[in-house]
Structure formats: structure tokens, C-alpha cells
Protein backbone atom coordinates (compact mmCIF):
# COMPACT_ATOMS: atom_id res chain seq x y z
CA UNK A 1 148.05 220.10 25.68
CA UNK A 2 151.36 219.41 25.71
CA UNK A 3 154.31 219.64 22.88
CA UNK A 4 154.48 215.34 22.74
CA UNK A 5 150.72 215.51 22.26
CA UNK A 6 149.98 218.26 19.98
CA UNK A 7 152.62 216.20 17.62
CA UNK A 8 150.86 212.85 18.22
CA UNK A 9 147.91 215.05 17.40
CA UNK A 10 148.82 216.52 14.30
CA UNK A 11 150.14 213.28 13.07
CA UNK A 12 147.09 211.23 13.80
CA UNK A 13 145.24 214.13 11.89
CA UNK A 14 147.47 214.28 8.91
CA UNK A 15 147.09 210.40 8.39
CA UNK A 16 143.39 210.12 8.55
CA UNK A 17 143.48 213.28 5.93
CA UNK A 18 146.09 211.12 3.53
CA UNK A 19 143.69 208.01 4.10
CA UNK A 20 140.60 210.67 2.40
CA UNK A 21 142.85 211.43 0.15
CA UNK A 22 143.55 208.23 -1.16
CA UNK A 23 140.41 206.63 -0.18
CA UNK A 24 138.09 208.60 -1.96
CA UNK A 25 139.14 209.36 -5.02
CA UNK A 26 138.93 205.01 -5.37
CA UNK A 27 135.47 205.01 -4.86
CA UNK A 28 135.22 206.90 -8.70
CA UNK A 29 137.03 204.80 -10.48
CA UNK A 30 134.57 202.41 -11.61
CA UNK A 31 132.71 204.53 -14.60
CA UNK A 32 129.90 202.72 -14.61
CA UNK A 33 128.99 204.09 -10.62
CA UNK A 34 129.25 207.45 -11.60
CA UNK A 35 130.94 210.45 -13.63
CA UNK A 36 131.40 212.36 -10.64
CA UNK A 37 135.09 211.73 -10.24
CA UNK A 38 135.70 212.59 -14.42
CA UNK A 39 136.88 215.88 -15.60
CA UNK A 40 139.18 216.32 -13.38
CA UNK A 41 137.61 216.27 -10.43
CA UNK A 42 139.75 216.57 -7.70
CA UNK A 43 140.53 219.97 -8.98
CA UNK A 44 136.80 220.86 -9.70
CA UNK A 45 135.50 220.58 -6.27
CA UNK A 46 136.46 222.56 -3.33
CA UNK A 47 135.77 219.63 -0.96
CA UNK A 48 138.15 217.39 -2.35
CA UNK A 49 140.94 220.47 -2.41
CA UNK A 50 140.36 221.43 1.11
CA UNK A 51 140.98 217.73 1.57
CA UNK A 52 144.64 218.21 0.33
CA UNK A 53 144.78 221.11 1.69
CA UNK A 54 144.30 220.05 5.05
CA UNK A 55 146.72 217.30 4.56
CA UNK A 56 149.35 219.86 3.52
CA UNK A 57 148.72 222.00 6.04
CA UNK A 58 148.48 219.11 8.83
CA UNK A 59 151.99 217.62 7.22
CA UNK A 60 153.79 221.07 7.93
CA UNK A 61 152.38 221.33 11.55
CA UNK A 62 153.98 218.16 12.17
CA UNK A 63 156.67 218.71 11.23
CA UNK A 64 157.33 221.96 12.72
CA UNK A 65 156.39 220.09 16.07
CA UNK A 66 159.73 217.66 15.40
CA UNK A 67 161.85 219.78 14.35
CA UNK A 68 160.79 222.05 17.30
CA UNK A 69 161.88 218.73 19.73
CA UNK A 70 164.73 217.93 17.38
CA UNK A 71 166.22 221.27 17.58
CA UNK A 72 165.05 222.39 21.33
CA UNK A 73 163.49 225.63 19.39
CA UNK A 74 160.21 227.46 20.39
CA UNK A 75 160.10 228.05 16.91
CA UNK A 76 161.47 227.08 13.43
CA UNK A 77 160.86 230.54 11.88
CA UNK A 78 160.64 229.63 8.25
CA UNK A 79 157.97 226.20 8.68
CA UNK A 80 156.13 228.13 12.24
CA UNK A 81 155.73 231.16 9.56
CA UNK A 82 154.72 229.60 6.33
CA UNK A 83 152.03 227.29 8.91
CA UNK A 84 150.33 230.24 10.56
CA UNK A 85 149.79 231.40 7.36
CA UNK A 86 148.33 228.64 5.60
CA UNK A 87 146.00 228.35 8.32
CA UNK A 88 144.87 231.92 8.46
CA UNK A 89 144.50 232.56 5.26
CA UNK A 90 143.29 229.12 3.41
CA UNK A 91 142.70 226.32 6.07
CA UNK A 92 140.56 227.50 8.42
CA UNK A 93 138.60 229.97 6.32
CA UNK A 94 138.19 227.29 3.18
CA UNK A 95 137.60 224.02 6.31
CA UNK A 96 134.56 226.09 7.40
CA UNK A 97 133.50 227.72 4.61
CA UNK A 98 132.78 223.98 2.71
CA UNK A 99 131.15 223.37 6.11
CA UNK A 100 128.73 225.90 6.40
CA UNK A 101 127.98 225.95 2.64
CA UNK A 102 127.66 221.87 1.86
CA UNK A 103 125.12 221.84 4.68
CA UNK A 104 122.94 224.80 4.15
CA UNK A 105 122.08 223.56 0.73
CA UNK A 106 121.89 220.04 1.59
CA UNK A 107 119.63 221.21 4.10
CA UNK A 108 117.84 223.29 1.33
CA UNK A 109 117.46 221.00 -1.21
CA UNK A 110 120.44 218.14 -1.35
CA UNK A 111 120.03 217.90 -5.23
CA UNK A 112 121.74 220.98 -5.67
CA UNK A 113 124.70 219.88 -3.83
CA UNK A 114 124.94 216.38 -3.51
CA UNK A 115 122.86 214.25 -5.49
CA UNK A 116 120.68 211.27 -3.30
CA UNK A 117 122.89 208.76 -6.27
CA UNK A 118 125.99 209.44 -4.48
CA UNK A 119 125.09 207.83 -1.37
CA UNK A 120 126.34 204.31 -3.42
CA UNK A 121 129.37 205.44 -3.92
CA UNK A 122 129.66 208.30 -0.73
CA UNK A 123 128.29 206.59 2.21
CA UNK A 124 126.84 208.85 5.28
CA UNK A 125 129.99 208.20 7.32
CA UNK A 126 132.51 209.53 4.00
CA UNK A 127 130.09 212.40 3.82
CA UNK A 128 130.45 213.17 7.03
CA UNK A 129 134.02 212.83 7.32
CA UNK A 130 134.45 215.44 3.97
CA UNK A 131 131.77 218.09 5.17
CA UNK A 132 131.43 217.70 9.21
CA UNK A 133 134.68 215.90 10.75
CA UNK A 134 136.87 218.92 9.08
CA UNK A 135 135.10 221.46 11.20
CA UNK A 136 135.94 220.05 14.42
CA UNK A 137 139.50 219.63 13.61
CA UNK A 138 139.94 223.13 12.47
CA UNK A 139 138.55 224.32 15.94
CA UNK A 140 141.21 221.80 17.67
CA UNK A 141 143.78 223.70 16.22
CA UNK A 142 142.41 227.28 16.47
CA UNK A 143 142.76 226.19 20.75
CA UNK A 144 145.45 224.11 20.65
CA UNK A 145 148.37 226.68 19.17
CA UNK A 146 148.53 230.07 18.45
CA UNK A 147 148.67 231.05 14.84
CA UNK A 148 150.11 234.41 14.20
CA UNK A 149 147.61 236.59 11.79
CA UNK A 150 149.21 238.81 9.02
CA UNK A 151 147.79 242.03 8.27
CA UNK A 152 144.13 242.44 7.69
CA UNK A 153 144.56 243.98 4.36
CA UNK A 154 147.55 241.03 3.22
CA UNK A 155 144.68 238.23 4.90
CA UNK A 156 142.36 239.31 3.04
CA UNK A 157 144.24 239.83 -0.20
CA UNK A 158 145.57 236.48 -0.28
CA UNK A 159 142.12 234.49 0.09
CA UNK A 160 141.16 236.67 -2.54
CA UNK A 161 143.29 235.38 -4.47
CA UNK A 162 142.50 232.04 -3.56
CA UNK A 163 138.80 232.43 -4.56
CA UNK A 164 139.75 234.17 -7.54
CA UNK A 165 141.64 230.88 -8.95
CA UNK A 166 139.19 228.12 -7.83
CA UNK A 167 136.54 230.54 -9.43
CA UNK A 168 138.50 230.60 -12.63
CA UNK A 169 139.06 226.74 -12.68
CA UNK A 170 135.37 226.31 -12.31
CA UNK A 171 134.30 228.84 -15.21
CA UNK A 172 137.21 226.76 -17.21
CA UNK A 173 136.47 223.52 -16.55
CA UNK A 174 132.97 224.65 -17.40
CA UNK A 175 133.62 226.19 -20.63
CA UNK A 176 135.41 223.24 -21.93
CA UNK A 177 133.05 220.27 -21.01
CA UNK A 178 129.82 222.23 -20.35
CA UNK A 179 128.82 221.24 -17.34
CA UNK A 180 129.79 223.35 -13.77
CA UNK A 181 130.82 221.14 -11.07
CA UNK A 182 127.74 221.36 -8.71
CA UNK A 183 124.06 221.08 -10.71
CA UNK A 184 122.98 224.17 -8.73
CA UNK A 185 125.30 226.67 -10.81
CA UNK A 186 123.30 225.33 -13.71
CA UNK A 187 120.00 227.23 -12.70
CA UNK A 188 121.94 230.64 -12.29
CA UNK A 189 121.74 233.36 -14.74
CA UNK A 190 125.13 235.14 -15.10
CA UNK A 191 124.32 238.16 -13.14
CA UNK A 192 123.50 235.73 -10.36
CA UNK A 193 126.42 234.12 -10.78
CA UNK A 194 128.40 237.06 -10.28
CA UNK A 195 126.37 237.82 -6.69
CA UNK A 196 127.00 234.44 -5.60
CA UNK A 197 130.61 234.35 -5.91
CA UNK A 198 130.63 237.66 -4.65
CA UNK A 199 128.39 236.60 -1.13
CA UNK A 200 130.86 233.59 -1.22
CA UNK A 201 133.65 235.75 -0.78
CA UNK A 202 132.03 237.68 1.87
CA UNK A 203 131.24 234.66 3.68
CA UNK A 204 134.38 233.30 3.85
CA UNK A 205 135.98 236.63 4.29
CA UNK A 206 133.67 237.18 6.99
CA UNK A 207 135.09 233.70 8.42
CA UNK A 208 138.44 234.48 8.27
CA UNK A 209 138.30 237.65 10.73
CA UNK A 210 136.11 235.24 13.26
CA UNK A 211 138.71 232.71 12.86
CA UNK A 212 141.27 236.19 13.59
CA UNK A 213 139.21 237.08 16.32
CA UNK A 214 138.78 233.52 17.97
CA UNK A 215 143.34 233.23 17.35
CA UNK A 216 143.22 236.77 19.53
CA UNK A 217 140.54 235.80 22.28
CA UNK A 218 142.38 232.34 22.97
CA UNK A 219 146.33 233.63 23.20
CA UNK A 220 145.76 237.20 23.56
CA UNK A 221 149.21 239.57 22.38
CA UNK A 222 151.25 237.19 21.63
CA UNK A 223 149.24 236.80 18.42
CA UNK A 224 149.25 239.42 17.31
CA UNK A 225 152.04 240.86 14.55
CA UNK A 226 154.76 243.06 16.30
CA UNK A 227 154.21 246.19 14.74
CA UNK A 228 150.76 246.20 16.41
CA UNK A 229 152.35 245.50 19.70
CA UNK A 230 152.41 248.47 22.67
């Protein structure tokens, strides 16, 4: 793909994430639907963050791709930086972690997940475009541009420390209206709330060095950091 279209790309990518964005959150407004959008709810569930997350992250790739045609630069060093490493170390381990997880319990038992009520207010084709669409975009970009991976040990740090602050907004949010964010959480004990935190991490930990690996298989060397280089 060329430069012209990976911009076009990214641009038509970051739009249709700021429609979501917008979109969504409108369909809660109306009380009476539901009280799935109170309690601060764009903050409470991970979809809806990795929804402005992907925005964010889709904003800076474009505009590292102008100011890379702007400036006649193979790279911008402070936006080309801070991009790889959003994408290593939130976006693509958070896109397909909310993938994998949304549809093995809806699978499962939707209840736990997403309630058969919120089809009134999420239709199939919103669901889809929150739990499926994001998927296929993330592997877009994975093949479309290389994304330089820090070190294992600083990758895996800082998604830890992701996790570590969504966790703590959930047990917060929890402890001041008493109710968790997804009605499954609500037939855990606390010991196995603990181990599935814990297996949550490892999943998406797990994701992040096959999103690593995939980066290294596609572009090869020039990937990877330049210390590790022969």
C-alpha cells in the first residue's frame, strides 16, 4: 500500500471510530431505555475505552502520515515513536483482547456479557461494529506498517499497568454504586475474582507477544529495537 493510501486509510478509520464515539454514547441518553450508559459508563467498560482508544491511536497515525508528506521525512521521530507504542502496548493487545473475550461469553451465555435488552438500544450491526469490525482493523495495520516493539520486559510492564488501572476503576466504580459493570462479575467469589483478572492478564499478555511476533514475521529486522540488531 502506498504512503497516499495508508493516509486515506487511517483517516477513513479514525472517522468511522469518532462517528462510534459520538454515536453511541446517544443511544443512552434516554433513561427510560436503559441504565447502561449511567455511572459513568464510558469509563466503566473496556469496549467503549478501546473505542477512544482506537480513535486516539488512529488520529496520531494520521497524522504522522502528513507530516511525513509535509516534511518529506521517513519518519517524525517523536509522533512515529509515541504511535508504535500505543499500538504495541494498548491498541492491538486491548482491540483483540475485547474481541476474543465479548464473544466467548456471548457465545457462552450472552447474559453475562451483553444482556438480550440491549439489542433496542445496540442493534446487531453497532454490536458488531464495537466487538468484530475492531479486529479486522487492528490486523490492517499490523500488515500495513511496521510498528517498532520496545523491550519485552518495558511491553509487558506497561500493559500491566494498563490492566492494573481499568481493574481499579472497576473495583471503584463498584464499591461506590454496588454494582460491577458486567452482571457476570456479580456471580464471582473474591478469590475468583482475583484468578480472573489474573487469566485476563495472561490473555492479553499472551496477545501482545503474538501481535510482537506477527510485527517481526511481516517486516523482519527492521522491527526490531537497535540494540537487538547484529
Amino acid at each position: 500500500m502506498t504512503k497516499t493510501s495508508a493516509c486515506v486509510y487511517h483517516f477513513l478509520v479514525l472517522n468511522w471510530y469518532l462517528f462510534l464515539n459520538y454515536y453511541i454514547p446517544q443511544q443512552g441518553k434516554d433513561s427510560k431505555k436503559s441504565n447502561v450508559f449511567q455511572d459513568g459508563a464510558q469509563s466503566k467498560y473496556l469496549t467503549l475505552l478501546n473505542l477512544l482508544l482506537q480513535a486516539i491511536f488512529f488520529g496520531v497515525a494520521c497524522l504522522d502520515d502528513v507530516l511525513k508528506r509535509i516534511k518529506g521525512r521517513k519518519n517524525i521521530w517523536f509522533i512515529t515513536a509515541f504511535r508504535d507504542l500505543l499500538f504495541a502496548t494498548l491498541v492491538f493487545p486491548l482491540c483483540m483482547f475485547v474481541f476474543l473475550a465479548f464473544w466467548i461469553f456471548f457465545l457462552y451465555d450472552r447474559e453475562l456479557i451483553f444482556p438480550k435488552a440491549l439489542d433496542r438500544i445496540l442493534p446487531p450491526w453497532m454490536n458488531h461494529a464495537m466487538h468484530t469490525f475492531i479486529c479486522f482493523f487492528s490486523l490492517v495495520e499490523v500488515f500495513l506498517r511496521p510498528h517498532r516493539y520496545p523491550s519485552k520486559k518495558t511491553g509487558l510492564i506497561l500493559l500491566a499497568m494498563g490492566s492494573l488501572a481499568y481493574i481499579s476503576r472497576l473495583l471503584w466504580m463498584y464499591s461506590v454504586t454496588g454494582h460491577w459493570a458486567y452482571p457476570m462479575l456479580a456471580k464471582l467469589s473474591h478469590v475468583e475474582l482475583i484468578a480472573f483478572f489474573f487469566l485476563s492478564y495472561i490473555l492479553t499478555a499472551s496477545i501482545y507477544l503474538l501481535g510482537e511476533k506477527l510485527n517481526y514475521w511481516k517486516w523482519g529486522d527492521i522491527v526490531l529495537p537497535k540494540m537487538k540488531r547484529k
